[in-house]
C-alpha atoms as a PDB file:
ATOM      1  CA  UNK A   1     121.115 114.227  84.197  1.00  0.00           C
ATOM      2  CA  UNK A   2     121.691 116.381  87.312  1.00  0.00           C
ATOM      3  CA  UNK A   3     124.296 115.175  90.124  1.00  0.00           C
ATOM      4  CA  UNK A   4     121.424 114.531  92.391  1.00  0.00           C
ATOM      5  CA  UNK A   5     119.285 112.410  90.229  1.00  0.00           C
ATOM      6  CA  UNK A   6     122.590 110.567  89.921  1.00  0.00           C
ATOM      7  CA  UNK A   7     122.845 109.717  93.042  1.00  0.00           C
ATOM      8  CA  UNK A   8     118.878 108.657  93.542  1.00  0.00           C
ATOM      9  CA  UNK A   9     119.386 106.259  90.322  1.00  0.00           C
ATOM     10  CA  UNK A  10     122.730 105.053  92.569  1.00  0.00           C
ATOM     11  CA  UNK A  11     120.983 104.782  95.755  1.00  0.00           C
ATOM     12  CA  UNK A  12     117.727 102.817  94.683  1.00  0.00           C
ATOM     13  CA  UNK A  13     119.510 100.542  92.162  1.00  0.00           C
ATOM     14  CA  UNK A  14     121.974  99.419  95.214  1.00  0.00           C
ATOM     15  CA  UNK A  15     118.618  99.341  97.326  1.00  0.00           C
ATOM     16  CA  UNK A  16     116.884  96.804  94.454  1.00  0.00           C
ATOM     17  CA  UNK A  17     120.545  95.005  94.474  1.00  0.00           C
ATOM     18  CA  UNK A  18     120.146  94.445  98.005  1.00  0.00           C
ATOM     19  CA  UNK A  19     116.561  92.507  97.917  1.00  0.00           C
ATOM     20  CA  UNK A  20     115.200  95.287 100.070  1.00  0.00           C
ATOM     21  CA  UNK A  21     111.909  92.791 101.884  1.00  0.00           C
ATOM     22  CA  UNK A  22     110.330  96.062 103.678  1.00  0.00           C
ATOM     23  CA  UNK A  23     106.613  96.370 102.547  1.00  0.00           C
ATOM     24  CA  UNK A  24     105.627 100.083 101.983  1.00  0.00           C
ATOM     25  CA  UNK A  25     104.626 100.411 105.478  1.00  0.00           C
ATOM     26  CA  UNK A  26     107.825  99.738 107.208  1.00  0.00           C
ATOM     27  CA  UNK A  27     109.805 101.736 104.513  1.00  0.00           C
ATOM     28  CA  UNK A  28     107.234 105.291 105.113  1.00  0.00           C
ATOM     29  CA  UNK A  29     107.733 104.560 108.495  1.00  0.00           C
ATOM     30  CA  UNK A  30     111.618 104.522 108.424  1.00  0.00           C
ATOM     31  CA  UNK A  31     111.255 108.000 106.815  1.00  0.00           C
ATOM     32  CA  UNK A  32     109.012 108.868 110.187  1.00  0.00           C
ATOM     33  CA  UNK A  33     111.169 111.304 112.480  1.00  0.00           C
ATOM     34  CA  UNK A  34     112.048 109.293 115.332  1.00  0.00           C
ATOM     35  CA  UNK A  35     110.776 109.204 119.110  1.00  0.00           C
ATOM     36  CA  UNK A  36     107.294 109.762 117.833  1.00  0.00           C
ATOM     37  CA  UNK A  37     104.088 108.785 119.423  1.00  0.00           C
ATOM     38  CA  UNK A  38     101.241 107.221 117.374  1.00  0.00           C
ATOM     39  CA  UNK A  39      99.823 110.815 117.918  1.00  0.00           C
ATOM     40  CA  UNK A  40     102.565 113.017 117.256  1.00  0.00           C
ATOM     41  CA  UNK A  41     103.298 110.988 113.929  1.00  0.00           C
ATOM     42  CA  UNK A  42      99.248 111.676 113.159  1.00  0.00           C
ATOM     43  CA  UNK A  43      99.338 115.561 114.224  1.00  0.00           C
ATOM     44  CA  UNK A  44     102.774 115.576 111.991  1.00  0.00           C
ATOM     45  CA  UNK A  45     101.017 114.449 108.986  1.00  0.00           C
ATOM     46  CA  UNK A  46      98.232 116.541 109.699  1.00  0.00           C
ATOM     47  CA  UNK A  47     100.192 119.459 109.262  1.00  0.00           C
ATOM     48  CA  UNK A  48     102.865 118.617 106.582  1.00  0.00           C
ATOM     49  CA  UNK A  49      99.815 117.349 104.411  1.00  0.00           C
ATOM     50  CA  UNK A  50      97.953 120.731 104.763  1.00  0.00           C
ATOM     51  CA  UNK A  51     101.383 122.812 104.356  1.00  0.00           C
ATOM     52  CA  UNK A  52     101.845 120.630 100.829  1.00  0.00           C
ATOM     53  CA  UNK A  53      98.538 122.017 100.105  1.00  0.00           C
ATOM     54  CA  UNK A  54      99.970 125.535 100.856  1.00  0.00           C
ATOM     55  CA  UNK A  55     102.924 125.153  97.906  1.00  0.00           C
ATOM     56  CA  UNK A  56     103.393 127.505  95.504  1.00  0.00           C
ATOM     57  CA  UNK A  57     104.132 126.266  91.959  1.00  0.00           C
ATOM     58  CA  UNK A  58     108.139 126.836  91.708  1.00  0.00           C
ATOM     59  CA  UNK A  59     108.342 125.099  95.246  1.00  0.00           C
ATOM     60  CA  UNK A  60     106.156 122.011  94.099  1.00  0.00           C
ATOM     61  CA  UNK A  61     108.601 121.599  91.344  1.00  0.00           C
ATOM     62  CA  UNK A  62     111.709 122.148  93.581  1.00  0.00           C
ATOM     63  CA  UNK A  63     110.339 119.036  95.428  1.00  0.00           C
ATOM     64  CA  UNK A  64     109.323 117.120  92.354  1.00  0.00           C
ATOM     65  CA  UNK A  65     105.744 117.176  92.858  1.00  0.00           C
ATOM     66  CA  UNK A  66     102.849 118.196  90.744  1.00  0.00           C
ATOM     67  CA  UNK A  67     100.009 120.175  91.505  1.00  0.00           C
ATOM     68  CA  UNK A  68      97.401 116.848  91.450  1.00  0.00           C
ATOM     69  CA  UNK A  69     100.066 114.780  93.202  1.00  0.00           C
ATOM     70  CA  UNK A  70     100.355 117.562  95.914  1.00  0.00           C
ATOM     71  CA  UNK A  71      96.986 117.875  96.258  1.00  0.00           C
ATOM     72  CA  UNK A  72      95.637 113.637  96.394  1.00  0.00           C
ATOM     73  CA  UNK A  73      98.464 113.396  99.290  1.00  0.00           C
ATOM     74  CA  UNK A  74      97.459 116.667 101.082  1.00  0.00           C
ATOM     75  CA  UNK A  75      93.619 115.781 100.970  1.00  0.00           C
ATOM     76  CA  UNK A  76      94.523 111.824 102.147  1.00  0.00           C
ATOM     77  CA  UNK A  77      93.228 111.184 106.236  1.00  0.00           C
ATOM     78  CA  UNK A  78      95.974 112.016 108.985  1.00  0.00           C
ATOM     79  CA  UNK A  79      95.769 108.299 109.717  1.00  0.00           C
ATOM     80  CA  UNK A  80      96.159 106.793 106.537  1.00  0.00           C
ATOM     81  CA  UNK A  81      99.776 106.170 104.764  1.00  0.00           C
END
C-alpha cells in the first residue's frame, strides 16, 4: 500500500472509532465549500458534475474513479446528492 491509502485506512478507521452519527447528507455537505447559497452549491455541482464528465482516462484514475462511476455521478440532477 501507498502512503496515502495509509492514511485514508487511518483516517476512516479513527472516524468508525469515533461513532461518527452524521447521515450521508450532513457528511456531503461538510465536504460543501463554505459560505454557499442553496444556489451557488446547485450551480457548483452543475459544473463539477459536467467537468467529471470531461475526464480523460489517466485523470479518472488519478482520482480513483471509473469511467461508469464518473459518468452515473456526472449525469445525476444538480439538486440531487
Amino acid at each position: 500500500m501507498n502512503g496515502l491509502s495509509d492514511v485514508r485506512l487511518a483516517l476512516h478507521s479513527q472516524e468508525l472509532e469515533a461513532g461518527q452519527k452524521d447521515n450521508s447528507r450532513q457528511a456531503l455537505m461538510r465536504n460543501a465549500p463554505s459560505g454557499l447559497s442553496r444556489w451557488d452549491l446547485f450551480w457548483q455541482r452543475l459544473h463539477t458534475r459536467k467537468a467529471l464528465l470531461a475526464l480523460t482516462p489517466d485523470q479518472l484514475k488519478d482520482i480513483g474513479l471509473t469511467r461508469e462511476q464518473a459518468r452515473e455521478e456526472g449525469l445525476k440532477p444538480f439538486w440531487r446528492l
